[in-house]
Structures are given as structure tokens and as C-alpha cells.
Protein backbone atom coordinates (compact mmCIF):
# COMPACT_ATOMS: atom_id res chain seq x y z
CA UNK A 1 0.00 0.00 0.00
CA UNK A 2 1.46 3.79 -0.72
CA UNK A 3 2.39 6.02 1.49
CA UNK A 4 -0.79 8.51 1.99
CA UNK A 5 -0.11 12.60 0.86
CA UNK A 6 0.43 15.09 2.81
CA UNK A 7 -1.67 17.87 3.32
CA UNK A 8 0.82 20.92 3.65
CA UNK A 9 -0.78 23.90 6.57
CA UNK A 10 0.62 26.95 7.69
CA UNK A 11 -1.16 28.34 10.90
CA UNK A 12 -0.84 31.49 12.89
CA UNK A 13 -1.03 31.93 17.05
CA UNK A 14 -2.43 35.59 16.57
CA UNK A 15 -1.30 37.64 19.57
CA UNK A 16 -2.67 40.72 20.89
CA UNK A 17 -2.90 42.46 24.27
CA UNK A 18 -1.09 39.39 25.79
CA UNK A 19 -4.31 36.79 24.34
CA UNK A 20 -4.29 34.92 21.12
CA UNK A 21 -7.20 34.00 18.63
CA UNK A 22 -8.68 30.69 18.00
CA UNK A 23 -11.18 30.12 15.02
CA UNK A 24 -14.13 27.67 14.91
CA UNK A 25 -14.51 25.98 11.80
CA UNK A 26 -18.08 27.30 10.01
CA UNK A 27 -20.87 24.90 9.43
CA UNK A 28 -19.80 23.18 6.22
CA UNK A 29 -16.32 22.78 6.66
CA UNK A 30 -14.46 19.68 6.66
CA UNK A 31 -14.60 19.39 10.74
CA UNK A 32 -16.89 21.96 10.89
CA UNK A 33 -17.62 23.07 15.22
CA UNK A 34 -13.93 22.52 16.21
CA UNK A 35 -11.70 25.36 17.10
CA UNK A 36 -8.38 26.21 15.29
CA UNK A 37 -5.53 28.65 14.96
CA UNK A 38 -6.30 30.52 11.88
CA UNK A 39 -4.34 29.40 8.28
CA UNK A 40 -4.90 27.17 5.85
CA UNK A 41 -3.81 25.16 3.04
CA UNK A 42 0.08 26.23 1.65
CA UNK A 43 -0.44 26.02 -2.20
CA UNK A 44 2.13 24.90 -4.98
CA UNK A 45 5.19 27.32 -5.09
CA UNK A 46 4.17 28.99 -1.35
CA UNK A 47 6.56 29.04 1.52
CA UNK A 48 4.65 28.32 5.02
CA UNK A 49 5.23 31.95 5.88
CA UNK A 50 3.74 33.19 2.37
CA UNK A 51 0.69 31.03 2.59
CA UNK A 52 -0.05 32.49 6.16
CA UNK A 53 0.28 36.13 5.40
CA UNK A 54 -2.18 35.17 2.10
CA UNK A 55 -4.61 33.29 4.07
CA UNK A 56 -4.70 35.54 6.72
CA UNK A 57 -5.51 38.11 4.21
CA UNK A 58 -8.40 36.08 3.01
CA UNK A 59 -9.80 34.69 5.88
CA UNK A 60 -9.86 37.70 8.12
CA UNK A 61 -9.15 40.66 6.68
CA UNK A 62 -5.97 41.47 8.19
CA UNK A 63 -2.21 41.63 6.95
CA UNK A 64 0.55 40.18 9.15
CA UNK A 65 3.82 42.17 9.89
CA UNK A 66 5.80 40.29 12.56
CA UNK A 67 5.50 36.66 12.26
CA UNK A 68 8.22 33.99 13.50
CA UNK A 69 8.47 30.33 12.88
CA UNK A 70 7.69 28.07 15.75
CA UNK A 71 7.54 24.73 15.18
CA UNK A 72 5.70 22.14 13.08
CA UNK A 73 4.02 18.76 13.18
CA UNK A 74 2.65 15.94 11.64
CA UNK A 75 -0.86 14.59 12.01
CA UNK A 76 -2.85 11.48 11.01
CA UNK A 77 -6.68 11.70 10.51
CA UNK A 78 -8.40 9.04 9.63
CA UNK A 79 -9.33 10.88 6.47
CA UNK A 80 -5.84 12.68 5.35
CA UNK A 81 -2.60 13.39 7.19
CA UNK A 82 -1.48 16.99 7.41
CA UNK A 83 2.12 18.97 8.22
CA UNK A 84 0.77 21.84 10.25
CA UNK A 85 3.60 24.96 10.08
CA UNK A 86 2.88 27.28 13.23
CA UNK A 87 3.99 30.68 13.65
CA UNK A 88 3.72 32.85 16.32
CA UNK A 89 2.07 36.39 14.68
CA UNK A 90 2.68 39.47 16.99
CA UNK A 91 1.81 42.05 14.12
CA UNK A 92 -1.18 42.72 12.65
CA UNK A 93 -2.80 45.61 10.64
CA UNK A 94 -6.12 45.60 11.38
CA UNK A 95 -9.23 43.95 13.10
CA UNK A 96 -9.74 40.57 12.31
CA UNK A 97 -13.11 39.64 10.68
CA UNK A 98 -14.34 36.45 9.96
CA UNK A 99 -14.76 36.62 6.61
CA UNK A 100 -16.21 32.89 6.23
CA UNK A 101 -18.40 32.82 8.62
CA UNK A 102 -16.35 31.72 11.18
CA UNK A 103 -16.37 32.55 14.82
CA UNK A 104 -13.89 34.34 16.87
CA UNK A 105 -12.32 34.00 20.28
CA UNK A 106 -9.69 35.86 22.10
CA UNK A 107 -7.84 33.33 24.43
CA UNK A 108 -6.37 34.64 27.87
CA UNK A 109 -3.05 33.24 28.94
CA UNK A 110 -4.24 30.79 32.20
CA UNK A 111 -6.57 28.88 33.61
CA UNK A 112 -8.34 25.64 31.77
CA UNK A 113 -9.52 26.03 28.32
CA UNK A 114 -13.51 24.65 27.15
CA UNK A 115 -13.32 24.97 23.56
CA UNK A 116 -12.94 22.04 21.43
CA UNK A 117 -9.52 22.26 19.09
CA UNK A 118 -8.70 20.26 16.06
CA UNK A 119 -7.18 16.95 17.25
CA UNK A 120 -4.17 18.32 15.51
CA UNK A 121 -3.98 21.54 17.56
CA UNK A 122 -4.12 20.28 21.14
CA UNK A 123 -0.46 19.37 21.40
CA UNK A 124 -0.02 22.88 20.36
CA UNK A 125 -2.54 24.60 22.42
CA UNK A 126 -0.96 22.51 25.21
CA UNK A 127 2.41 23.73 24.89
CA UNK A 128 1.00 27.28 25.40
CA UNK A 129 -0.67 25.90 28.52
CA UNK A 130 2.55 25.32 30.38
CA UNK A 131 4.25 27.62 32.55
CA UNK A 132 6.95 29.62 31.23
CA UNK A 133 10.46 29.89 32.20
CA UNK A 134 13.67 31.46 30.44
CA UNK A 135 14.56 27.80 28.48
CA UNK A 136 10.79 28.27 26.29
CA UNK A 137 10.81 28.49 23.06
CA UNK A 138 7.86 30.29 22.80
CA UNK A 139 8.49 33.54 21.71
CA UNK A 140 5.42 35.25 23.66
CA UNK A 141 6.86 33.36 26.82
CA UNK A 142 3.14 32.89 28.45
CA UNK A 143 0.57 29.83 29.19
CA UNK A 144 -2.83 30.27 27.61
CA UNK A 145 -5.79 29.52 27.75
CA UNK A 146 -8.92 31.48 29.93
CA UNK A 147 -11.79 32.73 26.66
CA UNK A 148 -12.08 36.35 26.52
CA UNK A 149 -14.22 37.24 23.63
């Protein structure tokens, strides 16, 4: 049997004001209900970083200035796998809108967090869950994850 394709994501953690912003997938969407980081699919000749700043663009109206690689891993669905690209985004122009019907949540660093991520997303959302201390290699240095719409 062949080895299944890869789905190739970039994704943004969106911060502003010390919270970041989760998505949930509209009504119609493949996995429609769960909550995201916003992004999308990285098409032919895109680099992760270009596809973010474009599907930022598209999906919420706003243009991304300051964005840094963070890390990036690989997850198997039962229908596809995907190679999600995260970022860490701490400049934006603009108020994001949800553009495709999506809706939109502000996430305070702390406390537990009640909305349903992608399966592919928890590890992430987890890792901004921890505590921080000077060895993190996240950029914003902060656990997450109290809703503050």
C-alpha cells in the first residue's frame, strides 16, 4: 500500500494584548464546530510563511507584519494526514473579521480552556498551557488559555 499525501498547513497563534485568537470551523467545513488557529492550506510554489500572510488576508481581513516560525508537526486523521507549520504572529494591521463565517475568540493566557480544538492543535494549544520559564521556546513566553471574547 502507498504512502498517503500530505496535506501541507501553515497556521498562525495571533497575539494581541497578551491573548491569542482561535477560530471555529463554520458549518460546512471539513470538521466543521472545532476550534483552530487561523491558516490554511500552503499552495504549490508557497513558503509556510507566504501562505499564512495570504490566508490571513483572506480569511480575516488582516495583513501580518511580525511573524516567527515556531515549530511544526505531523498529524494522522483518519481521512488525510497533514504537516501543520505554526507561527507565532505578533503584528497585525487591522481587526480581524471572519470573513467565512467563522467565529472568533480571544484566548487569555491561564486557567483551563472549554473549547474544542482540532485533534491536531491540542499538542499545540498545550504547549502554550505550560508555565513559562527562560529555556521556552515560545516567543510570547506565556501559558494560555482562559476565553475572553
Amino acid at each position: 500500500m502507498g504512502r498517503r499525501r500530505i496535506i501541507e498547513v501553515a497556521a498562525g497563534v495571533l497575539w494581541r494584548d497578551g491573548r491569542f485568537l482561535a477560530v471555529r470551523r463554520p458549518p460546512g467545513a471539513s470538521m466543521a464546530g472545532y476550534w483552530e488557529f487561523p491558516g490554511g492550506k500552503i499552495e504549490p510554489g508557497e513558503t509556510p510563511a507566504g501562505a499564512l500572510v495570504r490566508e490571513l488576508q483572506e480569511e480575516l481581513g488582516v495583513r501580518c507584519h511580525a511573524l516567527e516560525y515556531w515549530r511544526d508537526l505531523v498529524h494522522e486523521y483518519p481521512h488525510a494526514a497533514v504537516r501543520l507549520y505554526f507561527f507565532h504572529v505578533r503584528g497585525i494591521d487591522g481587526e480581524p473579521y471572519p470573513r467565512e463565517g467563522q467565529e472568533l475568540a480571544w484566548l487569555t493566557p491561564g486557567g483551563d480552556c472549554e473549547l474544542a480544538f482540532l485533534p491536531a492543535d491540542k499538542d499545540i494549544l498545550a504547549a502554550l498551557m505550560r508555565p513559562r520559564g527562560p529555556e521556552s521556546d515560545d516567543p510570547e513566553g506565556e501559558p494560555a488559555c482562559a476565553s475572553a471574547n
